[in-house]
PDB file of N, CA and C in Angstrom:
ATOM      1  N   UNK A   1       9.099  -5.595  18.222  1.00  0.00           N
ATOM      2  CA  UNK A   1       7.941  -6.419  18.000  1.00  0.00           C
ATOM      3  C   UNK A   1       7.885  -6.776  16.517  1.00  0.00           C
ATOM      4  N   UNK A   2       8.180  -7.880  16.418  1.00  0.00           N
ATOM      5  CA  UNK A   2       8.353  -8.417  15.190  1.00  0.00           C
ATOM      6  C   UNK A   2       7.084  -9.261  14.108  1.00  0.00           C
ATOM      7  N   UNK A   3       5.770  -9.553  15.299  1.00  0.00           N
ATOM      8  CA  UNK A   3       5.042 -10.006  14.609  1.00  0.00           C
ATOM      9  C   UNK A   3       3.293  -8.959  14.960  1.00  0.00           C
ATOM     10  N   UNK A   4       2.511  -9.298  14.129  1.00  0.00           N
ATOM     11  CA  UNK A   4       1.217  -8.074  14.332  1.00  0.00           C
ATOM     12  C   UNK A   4       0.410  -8.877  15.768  1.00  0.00           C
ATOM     13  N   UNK A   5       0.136  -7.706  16.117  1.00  0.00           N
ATOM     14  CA  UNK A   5      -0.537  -7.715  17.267  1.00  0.00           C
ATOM     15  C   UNK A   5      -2.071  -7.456  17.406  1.00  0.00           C
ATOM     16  N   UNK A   6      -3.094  -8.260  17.342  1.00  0.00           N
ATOM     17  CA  UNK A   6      -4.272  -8.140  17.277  1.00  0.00           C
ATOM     18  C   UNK A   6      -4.711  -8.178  18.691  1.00  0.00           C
ATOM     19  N   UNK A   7      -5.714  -7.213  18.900  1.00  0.00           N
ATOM     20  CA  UNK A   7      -6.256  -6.876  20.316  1.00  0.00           C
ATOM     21  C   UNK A   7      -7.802  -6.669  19.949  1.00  0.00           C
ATOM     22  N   UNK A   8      -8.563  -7.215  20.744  1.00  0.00           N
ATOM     23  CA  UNK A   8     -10.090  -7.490  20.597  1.00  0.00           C
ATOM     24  C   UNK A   8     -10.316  -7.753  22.105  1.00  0.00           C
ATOM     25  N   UNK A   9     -11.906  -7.252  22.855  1.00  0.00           N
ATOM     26  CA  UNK A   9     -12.292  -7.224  23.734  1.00  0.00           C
ATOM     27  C   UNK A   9     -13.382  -8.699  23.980  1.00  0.00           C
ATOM     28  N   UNK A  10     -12.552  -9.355  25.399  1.00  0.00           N
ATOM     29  CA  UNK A  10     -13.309 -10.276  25.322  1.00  0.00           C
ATOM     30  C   UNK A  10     -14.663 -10.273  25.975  1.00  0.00           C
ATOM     31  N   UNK A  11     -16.042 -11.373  25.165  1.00  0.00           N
ATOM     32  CA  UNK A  11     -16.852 -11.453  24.989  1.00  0.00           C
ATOM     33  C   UNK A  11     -17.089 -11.181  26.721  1.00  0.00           C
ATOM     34  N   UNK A  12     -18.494 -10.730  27.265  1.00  0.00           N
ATOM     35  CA  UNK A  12     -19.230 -10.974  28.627  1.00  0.00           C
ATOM     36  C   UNK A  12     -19.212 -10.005  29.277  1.00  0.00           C
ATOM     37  N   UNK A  13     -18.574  -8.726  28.672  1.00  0.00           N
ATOM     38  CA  UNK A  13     -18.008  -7.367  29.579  1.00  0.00           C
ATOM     39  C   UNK A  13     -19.596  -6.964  30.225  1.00  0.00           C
ATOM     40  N   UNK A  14     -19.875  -6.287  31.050  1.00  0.00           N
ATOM     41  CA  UNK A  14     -20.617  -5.925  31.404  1.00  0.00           C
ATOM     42  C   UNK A  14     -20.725  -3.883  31.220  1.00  0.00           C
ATOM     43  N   UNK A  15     -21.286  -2.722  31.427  1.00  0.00           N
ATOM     44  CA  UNK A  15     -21.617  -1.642  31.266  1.00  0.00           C
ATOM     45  C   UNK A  15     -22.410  -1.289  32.277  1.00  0.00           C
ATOM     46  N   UNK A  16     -21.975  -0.597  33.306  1.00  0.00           N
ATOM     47  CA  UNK A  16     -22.873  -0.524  34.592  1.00  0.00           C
ATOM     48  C   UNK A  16     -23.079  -1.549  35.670  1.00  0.00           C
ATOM     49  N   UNK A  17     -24.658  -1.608  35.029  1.00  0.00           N
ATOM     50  CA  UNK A  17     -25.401  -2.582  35.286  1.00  0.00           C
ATOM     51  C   UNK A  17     -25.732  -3.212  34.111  1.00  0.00           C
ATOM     52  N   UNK A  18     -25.327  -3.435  33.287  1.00  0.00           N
ATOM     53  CA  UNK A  18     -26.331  -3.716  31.719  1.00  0.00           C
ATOM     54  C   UNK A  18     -25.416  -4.489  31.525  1.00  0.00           C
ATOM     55  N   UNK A  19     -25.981  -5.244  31.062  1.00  0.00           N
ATOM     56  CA  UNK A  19     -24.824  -7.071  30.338  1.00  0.00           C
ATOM     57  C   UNK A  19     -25.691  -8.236  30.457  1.00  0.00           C
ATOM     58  N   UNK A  20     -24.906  -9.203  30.439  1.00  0.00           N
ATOM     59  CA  UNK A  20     -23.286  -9.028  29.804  1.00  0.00           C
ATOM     60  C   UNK A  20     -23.426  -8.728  27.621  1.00  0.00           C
ATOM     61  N   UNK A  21     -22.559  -7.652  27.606  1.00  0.00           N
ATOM     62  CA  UNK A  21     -22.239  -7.970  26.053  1.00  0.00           C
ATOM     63  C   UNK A  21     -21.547  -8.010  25.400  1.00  0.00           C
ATOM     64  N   UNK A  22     -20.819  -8.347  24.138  1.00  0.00           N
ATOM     65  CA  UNK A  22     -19.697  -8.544  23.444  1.00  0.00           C
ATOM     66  C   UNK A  22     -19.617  -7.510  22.004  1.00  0.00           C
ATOM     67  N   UNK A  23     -18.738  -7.546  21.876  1.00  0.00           N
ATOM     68  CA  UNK A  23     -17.921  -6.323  20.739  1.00  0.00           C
ATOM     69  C   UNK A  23     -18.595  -7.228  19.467  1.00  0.00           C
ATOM     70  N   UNK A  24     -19.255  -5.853  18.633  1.00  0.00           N
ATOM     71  CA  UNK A  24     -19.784  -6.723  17.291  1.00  0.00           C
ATOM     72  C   UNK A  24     -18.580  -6.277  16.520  1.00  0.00           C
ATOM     73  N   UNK A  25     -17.698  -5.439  16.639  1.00  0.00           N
ATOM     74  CA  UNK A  25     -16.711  -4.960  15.892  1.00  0.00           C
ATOM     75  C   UNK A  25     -15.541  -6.603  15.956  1.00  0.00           C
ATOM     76  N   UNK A  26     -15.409  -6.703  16.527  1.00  0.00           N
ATOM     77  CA  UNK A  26     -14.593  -7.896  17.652  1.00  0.00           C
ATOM     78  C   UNK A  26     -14.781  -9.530  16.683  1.00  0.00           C
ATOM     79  N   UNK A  27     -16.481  -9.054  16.888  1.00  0.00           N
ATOM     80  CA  UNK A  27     -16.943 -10.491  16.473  1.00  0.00           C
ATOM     81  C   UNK A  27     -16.493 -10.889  14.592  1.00  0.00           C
ATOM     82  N   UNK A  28     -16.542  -9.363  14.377  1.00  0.00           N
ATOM     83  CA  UNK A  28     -16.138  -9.280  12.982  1.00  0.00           C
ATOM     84  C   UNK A  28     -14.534 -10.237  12.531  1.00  0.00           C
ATOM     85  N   UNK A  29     -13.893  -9.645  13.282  1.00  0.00           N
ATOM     86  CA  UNK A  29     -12.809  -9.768  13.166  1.00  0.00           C
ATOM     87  C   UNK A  29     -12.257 -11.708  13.403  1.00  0.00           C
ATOM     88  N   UNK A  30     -13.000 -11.819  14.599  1.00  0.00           N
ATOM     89  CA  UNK A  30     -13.048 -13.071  15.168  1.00  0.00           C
ATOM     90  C   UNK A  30     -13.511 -14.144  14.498  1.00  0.00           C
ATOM     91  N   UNK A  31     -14.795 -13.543  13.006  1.00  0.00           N
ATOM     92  CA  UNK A  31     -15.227 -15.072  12.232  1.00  0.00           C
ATOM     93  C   UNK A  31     -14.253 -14.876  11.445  1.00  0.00           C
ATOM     94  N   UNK A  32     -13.070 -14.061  10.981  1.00  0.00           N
ATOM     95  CA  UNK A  32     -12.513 -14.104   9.712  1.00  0.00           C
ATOM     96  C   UNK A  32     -11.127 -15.154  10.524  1.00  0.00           C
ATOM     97  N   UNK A  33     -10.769 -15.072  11.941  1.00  0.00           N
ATOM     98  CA  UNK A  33      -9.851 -15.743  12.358  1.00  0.00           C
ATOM     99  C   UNK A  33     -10.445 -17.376  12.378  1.00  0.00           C
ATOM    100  N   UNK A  34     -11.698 -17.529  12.882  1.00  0.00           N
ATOM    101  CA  UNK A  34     -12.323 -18.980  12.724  1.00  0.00           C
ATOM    102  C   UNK A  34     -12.409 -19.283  11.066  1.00  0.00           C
ATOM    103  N   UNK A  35     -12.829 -18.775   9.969  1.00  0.00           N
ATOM    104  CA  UNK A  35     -12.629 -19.047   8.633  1.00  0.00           C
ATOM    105  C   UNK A  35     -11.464 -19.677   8.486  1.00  0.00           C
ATOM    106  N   UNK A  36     -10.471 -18.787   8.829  1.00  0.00           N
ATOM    107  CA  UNK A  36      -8.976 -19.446   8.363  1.00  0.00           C
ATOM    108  C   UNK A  36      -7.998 -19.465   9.435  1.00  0.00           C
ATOM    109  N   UNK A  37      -8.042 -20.176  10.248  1.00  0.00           N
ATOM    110  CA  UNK A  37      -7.275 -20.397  11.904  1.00  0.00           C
ATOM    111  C   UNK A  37      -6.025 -20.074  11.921  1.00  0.00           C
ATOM    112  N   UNK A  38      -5.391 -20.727  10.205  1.00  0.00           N
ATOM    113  CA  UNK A  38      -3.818 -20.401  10.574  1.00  0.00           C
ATOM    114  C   UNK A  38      -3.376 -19.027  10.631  1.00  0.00           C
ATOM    115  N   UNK A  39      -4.390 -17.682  10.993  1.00  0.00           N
ATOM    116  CA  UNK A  39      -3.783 -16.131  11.122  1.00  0.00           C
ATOM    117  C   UNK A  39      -3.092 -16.632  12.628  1.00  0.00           C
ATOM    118  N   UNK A  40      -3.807 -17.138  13.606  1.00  0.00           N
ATOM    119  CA  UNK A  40      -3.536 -17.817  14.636  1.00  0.00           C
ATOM    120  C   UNK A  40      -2.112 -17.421  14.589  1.00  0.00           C
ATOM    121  N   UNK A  41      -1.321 -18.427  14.074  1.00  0.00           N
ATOM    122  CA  UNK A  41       0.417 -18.787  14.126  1.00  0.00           C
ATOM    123  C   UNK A  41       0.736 -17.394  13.708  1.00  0.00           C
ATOM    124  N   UNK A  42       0.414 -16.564  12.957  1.00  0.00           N
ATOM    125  CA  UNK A  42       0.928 -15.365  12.336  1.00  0.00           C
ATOM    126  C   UNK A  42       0.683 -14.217  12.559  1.00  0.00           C
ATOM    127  N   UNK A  43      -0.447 -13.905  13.762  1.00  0.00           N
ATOM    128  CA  UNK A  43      -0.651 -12.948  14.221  1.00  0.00           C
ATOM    129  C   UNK A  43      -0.464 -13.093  15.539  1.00  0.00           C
ATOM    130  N   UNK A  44      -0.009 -12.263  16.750  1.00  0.00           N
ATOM    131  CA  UNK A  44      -0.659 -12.617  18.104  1.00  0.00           C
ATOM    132  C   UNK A  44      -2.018 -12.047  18.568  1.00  0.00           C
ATOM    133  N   UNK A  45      -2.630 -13.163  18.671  1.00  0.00           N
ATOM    134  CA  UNK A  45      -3.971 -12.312  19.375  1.00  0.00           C
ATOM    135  C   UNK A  45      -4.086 -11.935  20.926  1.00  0.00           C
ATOM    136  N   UNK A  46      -4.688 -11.222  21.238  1.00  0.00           N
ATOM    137  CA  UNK A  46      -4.709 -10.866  22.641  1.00  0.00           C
ATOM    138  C   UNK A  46      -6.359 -10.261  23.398  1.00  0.00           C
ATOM    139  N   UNK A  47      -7.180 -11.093  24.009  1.00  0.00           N
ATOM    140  CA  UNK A  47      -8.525 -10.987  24.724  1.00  0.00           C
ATOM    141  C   UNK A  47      -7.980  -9.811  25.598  1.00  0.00           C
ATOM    142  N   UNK A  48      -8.582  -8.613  25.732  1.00  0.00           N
ATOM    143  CA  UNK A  48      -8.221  -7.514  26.752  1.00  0.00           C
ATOM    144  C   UNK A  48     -10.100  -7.098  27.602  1.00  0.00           C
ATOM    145  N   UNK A  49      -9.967  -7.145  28.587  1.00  0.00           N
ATOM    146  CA  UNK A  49     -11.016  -6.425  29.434  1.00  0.00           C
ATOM    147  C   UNK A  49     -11.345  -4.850  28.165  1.00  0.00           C
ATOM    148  N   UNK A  50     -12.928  -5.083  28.603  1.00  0.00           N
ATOM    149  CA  UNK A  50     -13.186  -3.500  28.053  1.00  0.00           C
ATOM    150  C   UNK A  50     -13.571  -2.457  28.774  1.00  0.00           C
ATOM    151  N   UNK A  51     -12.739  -2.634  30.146  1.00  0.00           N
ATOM    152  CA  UNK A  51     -13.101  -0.922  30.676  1.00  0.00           C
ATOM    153  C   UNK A  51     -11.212  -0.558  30.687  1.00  0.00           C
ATOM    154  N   UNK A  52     -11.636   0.906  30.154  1.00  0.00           N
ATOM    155  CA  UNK A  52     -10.419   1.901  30.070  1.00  0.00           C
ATOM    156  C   UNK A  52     -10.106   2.387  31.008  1.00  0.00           C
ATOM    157  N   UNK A  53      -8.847   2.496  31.318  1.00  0.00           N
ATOM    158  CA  UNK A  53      -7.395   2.138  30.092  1.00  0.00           C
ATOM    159  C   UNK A  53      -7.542   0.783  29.919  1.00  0.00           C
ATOM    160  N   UNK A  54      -7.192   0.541  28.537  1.00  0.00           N
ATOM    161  CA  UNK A  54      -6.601  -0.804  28.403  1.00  0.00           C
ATOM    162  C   UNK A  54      -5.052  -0.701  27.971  1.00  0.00           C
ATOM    163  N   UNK A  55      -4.923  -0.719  29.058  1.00  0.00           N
ATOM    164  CA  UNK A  55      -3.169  -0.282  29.295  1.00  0.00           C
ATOM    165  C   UNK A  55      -1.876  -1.380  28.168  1.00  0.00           C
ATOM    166  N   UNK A  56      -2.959  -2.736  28.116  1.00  0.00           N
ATOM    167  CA  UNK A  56      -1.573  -3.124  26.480  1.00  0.00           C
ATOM    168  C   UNK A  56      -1.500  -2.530  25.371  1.00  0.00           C
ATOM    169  N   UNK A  57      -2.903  -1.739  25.171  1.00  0.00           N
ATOM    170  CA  UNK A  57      -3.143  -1.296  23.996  1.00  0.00           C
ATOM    171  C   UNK A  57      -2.200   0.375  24.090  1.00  0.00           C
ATOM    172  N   UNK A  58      -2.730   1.081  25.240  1.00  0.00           N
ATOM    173  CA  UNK A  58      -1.751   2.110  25.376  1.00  0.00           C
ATOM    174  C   UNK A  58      -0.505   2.299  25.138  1.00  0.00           C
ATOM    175  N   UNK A  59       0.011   1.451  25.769  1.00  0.00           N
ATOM    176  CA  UNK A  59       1.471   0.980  26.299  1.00  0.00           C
ATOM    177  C   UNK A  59       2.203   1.115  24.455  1.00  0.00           C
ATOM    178  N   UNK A  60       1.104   0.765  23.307  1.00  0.00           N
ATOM    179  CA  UNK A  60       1.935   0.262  22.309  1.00  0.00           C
ATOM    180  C   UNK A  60       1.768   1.943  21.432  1.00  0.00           C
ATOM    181  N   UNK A  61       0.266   2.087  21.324  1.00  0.00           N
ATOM    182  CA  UNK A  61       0.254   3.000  20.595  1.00  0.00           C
ATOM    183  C   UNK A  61      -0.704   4.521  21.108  1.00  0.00           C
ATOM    184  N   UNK A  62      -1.095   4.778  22.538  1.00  0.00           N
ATOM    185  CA  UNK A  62      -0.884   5.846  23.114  1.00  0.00           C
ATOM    186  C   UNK A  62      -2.803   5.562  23.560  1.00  0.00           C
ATOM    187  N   UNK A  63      -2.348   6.840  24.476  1.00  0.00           N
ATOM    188  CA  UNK A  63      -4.152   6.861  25.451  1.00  0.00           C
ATOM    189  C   UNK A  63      -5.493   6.997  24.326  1.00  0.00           C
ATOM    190  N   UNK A  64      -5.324   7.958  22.925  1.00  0.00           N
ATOM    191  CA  UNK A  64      -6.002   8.337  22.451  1.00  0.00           C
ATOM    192  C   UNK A  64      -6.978   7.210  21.394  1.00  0.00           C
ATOM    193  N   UNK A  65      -6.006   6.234  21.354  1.00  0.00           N
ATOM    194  CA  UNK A  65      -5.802   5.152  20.547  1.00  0.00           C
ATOM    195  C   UNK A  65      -6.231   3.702  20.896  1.00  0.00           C
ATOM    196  N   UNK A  66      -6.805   2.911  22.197  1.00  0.00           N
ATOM    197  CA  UNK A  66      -7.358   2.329  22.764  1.00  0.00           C
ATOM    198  C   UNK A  66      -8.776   1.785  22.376  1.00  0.00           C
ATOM    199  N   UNK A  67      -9.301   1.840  21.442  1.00  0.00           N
ATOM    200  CA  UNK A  67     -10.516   1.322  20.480  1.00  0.00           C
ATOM    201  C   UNK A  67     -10.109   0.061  19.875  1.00  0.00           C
ATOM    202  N   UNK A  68     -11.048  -0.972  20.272  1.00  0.00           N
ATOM    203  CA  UNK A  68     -10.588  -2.457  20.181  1.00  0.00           C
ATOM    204  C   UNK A  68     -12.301  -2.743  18.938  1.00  0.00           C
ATOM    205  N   UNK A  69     -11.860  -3.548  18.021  1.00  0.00           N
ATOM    206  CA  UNK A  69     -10.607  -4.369  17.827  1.00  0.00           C
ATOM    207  C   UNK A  69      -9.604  -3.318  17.377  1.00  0.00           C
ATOM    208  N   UNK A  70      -8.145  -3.314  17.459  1.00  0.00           N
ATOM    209  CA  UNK A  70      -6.885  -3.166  16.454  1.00  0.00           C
ATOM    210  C   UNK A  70      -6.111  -3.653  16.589  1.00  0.00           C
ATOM    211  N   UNK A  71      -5.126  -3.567  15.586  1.00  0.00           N
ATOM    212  CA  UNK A  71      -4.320  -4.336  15.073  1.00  0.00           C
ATOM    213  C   UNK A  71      -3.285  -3.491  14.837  1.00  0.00           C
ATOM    214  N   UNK A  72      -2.072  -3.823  15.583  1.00  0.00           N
ATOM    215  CA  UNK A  72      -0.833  -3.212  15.869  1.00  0.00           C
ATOM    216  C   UNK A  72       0.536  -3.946  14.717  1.00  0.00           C
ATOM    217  N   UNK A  73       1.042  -3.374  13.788  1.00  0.00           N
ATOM    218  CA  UNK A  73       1.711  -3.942  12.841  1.00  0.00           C
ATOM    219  C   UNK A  73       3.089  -4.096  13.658  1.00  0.00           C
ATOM    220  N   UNK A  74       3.631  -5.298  13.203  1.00  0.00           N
ATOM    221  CA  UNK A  74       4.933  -5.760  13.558  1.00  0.00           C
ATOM    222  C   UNK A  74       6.091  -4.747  12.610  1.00  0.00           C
ATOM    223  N   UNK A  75       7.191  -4.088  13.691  1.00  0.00           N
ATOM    224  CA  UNK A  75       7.744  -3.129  12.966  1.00  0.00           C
ATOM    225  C   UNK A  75       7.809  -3.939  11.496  1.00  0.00           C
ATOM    226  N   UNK A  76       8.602  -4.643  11.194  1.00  0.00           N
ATOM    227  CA  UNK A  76       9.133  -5.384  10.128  1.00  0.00           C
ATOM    228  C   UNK A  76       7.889  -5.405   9.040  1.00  0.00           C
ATOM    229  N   UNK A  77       6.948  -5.482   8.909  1.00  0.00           N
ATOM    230  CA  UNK A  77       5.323  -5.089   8.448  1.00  0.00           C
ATOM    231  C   UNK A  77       5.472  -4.612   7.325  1.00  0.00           C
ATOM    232  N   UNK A  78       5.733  -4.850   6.119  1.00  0.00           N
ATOM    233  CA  UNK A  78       5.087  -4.156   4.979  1.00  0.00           C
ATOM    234  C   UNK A  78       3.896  -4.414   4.189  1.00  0.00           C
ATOM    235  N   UNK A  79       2.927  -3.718   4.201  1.00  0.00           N
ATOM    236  CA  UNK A  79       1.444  -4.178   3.789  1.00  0.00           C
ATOM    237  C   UNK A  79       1.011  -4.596   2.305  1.00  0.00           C
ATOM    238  N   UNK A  80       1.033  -5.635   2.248  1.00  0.00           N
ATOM    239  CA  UNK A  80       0.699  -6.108   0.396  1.00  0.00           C
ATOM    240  C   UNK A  80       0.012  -4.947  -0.143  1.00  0.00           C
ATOM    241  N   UNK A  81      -1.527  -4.643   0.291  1.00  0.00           N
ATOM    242  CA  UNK A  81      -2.213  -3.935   0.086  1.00  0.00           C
ATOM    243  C   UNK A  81      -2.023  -2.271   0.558  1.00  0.00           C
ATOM    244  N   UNK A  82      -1.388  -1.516  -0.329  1.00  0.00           N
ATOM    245  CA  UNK A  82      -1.256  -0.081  -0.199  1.00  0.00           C
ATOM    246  C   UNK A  82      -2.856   0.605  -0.230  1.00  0.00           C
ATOM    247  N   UNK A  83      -3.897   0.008  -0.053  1.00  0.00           N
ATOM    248  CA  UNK A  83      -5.323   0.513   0.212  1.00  0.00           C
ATOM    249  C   UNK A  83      -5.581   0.496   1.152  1.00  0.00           C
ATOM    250  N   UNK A  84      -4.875  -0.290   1.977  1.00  0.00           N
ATOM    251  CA  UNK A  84      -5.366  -0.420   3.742  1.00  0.00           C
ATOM    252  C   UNK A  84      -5.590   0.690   4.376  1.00  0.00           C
ATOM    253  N   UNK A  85      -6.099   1.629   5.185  1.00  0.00           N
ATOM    254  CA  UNK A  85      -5.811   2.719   5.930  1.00  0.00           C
ATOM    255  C   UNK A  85      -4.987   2.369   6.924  1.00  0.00           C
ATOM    256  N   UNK A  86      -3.816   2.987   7.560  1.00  0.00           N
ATOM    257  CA  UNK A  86      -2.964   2.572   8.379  1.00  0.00           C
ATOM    258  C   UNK A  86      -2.414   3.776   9.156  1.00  0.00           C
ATOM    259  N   UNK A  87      -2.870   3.937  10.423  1.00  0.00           N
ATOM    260  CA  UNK A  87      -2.650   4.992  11.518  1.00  0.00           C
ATOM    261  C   UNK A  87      -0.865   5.144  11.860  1.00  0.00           C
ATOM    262  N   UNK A  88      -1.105   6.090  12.372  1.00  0.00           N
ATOM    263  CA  UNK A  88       0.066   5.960  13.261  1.00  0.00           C
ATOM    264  C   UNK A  88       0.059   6.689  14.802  1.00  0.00           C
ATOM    265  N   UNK A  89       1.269   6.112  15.389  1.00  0.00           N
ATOM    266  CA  UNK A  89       1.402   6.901  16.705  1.00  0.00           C
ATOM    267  C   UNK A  89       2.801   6.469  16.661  1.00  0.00           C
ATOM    268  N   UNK A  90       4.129   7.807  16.843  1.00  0.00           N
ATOM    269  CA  UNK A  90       5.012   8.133  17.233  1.00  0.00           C
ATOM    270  C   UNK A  90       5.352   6.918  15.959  1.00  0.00           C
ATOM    271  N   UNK A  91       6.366   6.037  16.252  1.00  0.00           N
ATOM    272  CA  UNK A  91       6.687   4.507  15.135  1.00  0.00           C
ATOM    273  C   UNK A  91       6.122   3.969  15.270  1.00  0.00           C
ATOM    274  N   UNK A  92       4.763   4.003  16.163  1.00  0.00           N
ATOM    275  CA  UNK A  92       4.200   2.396  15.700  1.00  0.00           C
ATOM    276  C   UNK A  92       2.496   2.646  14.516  1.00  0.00           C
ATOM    277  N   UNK A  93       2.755   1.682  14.102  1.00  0.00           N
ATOM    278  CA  UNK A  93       1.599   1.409  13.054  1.00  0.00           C
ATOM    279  C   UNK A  93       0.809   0.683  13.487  1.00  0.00           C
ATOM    280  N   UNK A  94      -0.886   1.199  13.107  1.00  0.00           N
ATOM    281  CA  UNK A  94      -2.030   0.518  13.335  1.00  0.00           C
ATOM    282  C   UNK A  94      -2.966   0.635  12.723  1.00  0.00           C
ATOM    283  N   UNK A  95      -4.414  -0.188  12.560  1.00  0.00           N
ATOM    284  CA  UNK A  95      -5.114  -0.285  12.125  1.00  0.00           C
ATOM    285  C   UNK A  95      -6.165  -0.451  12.588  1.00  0.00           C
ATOM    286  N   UNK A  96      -7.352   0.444  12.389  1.00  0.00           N
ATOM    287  CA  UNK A  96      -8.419   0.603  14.238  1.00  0.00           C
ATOM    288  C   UNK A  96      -9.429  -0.081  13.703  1.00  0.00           C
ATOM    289  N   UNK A  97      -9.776   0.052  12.200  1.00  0.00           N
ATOM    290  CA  UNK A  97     -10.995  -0.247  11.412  1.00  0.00           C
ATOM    291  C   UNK A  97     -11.193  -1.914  11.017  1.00  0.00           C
ATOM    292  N   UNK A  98     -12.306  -2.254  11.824  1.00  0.00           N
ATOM    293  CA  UNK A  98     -12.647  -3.629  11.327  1.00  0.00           C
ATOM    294  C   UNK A  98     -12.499  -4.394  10.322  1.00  0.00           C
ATOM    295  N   UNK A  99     -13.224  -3.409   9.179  1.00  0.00           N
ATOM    296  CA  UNK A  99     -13.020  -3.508   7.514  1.00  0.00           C
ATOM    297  C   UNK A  99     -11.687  -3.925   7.073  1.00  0.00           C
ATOM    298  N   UNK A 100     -10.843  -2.866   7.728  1.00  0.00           N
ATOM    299  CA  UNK A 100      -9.613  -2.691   7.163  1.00  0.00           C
ATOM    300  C   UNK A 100      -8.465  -3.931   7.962  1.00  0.00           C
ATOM    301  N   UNK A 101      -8.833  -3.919   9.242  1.00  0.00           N
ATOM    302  CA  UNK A 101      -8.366  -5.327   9.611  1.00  0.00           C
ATOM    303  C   UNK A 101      -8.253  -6.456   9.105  1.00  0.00           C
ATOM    304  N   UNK A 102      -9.503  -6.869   8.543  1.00  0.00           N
ATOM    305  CA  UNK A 102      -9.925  -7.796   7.550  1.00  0.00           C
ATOM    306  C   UNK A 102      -9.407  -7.847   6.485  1.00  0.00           C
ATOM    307  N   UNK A 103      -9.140  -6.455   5.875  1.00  0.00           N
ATOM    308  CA  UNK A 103      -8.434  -6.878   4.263  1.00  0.00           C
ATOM    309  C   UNK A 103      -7.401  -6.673   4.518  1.00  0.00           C
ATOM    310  N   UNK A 104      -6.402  -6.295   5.396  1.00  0.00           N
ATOM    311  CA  UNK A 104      -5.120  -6.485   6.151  1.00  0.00           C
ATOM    312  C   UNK A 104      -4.915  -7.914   5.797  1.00  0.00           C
ATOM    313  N   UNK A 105      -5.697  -8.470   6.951  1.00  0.00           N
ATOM    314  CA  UNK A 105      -5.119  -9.775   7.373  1.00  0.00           C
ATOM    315  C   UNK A 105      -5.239 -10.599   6.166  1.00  0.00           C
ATOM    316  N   UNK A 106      -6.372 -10.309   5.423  1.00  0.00           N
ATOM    317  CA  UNK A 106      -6.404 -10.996   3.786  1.00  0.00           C
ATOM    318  C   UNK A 106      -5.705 -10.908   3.152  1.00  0.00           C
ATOM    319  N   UNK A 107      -5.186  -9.841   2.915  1.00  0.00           N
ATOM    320  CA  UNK A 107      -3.957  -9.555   1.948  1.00  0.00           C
ATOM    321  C   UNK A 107      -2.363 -10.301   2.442  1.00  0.00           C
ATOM    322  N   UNK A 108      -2.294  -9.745   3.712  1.00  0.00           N
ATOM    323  CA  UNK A 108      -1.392  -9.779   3.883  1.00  0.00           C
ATOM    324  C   UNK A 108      -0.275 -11.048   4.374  1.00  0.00           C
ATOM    325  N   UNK A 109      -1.474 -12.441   4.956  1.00  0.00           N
ATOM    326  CA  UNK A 109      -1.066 -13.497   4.823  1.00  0.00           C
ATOM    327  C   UNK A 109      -2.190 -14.721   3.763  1.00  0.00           C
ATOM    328  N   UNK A 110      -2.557 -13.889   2.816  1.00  0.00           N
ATOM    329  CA  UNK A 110      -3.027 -14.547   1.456  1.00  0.00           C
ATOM    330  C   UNK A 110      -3.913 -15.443   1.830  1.00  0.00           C
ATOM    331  N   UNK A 111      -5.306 -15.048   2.582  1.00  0.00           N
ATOM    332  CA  UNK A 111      -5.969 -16.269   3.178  1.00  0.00           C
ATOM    333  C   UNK A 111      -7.738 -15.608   2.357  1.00  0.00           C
ATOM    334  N   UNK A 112      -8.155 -16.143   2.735  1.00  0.00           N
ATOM    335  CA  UNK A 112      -9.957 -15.871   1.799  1.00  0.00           C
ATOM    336  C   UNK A 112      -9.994 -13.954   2.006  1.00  0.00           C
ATOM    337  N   UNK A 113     -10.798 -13.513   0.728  1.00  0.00           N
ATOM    338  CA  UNK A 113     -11.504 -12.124   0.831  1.00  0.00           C
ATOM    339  C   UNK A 113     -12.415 -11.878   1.128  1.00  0.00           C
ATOM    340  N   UNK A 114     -13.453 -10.968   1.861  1.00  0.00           N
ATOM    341  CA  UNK A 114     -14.416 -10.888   2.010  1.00  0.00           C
ATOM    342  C   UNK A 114     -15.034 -10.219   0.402  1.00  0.00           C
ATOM    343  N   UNK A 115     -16.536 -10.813   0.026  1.00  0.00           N
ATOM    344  CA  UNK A 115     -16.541 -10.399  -1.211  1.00  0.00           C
ATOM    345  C   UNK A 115     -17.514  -9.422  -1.399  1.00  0.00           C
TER     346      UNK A 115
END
């Protein structure tokens, strides 16, 4: 996997009976992709259901690890910003934290900062 993999839960999920509602973590992530569209071409994004498992997210970086939004680094990935916090599971690299998503994706394809 050569390019980053962004995973966010799409908007309308329901909880029970209680809904429909959407990920404010999600939404975070989602105005910084509308700010500057071209992460678009440079990241893959991916809308996943939010009841668990969310088995793409597993599949990459394990059961424990399934908290959306994250952002799954493309092996090839070296992070401009050595401040980022950056997880791991087994080889793959990730990033669970909204915040840190954000100054990821800022840094790392040189697009606006949050200030």
């Amino acid at each position: 996997m050569r390019k980053d993999q962004l995973f966010m839960l799409k908007p309308g999920f329901f909880k029970e009976s209680e809904g429909p509602f959407y990920c404010g973590d999600s939404v975070a992530v989602e105005g910084l992709l509308s700010f500057c569209p071209q992460l678009r071409n440079e990241v893959d994004v991916h809308y996943i259901d939010a009841p668990r498992p969310r088995a793409a997210i597993v599949a990459l970086i394990g059961e424990d690890n399934q908290s959306a939004p994250v952002l799954v680094l493309g092996s090839e990935r070296v992070p401009v910003d050595a401040g980022v916090a950056i997880r791991t599971h087994k080889q793959a690299r990730f990033i669970d934290a909204p915040d840190q998503i954000r100054r990821y994706l800022s840094s790392q394809y040189g697009v606006a900062h949050a200030s």
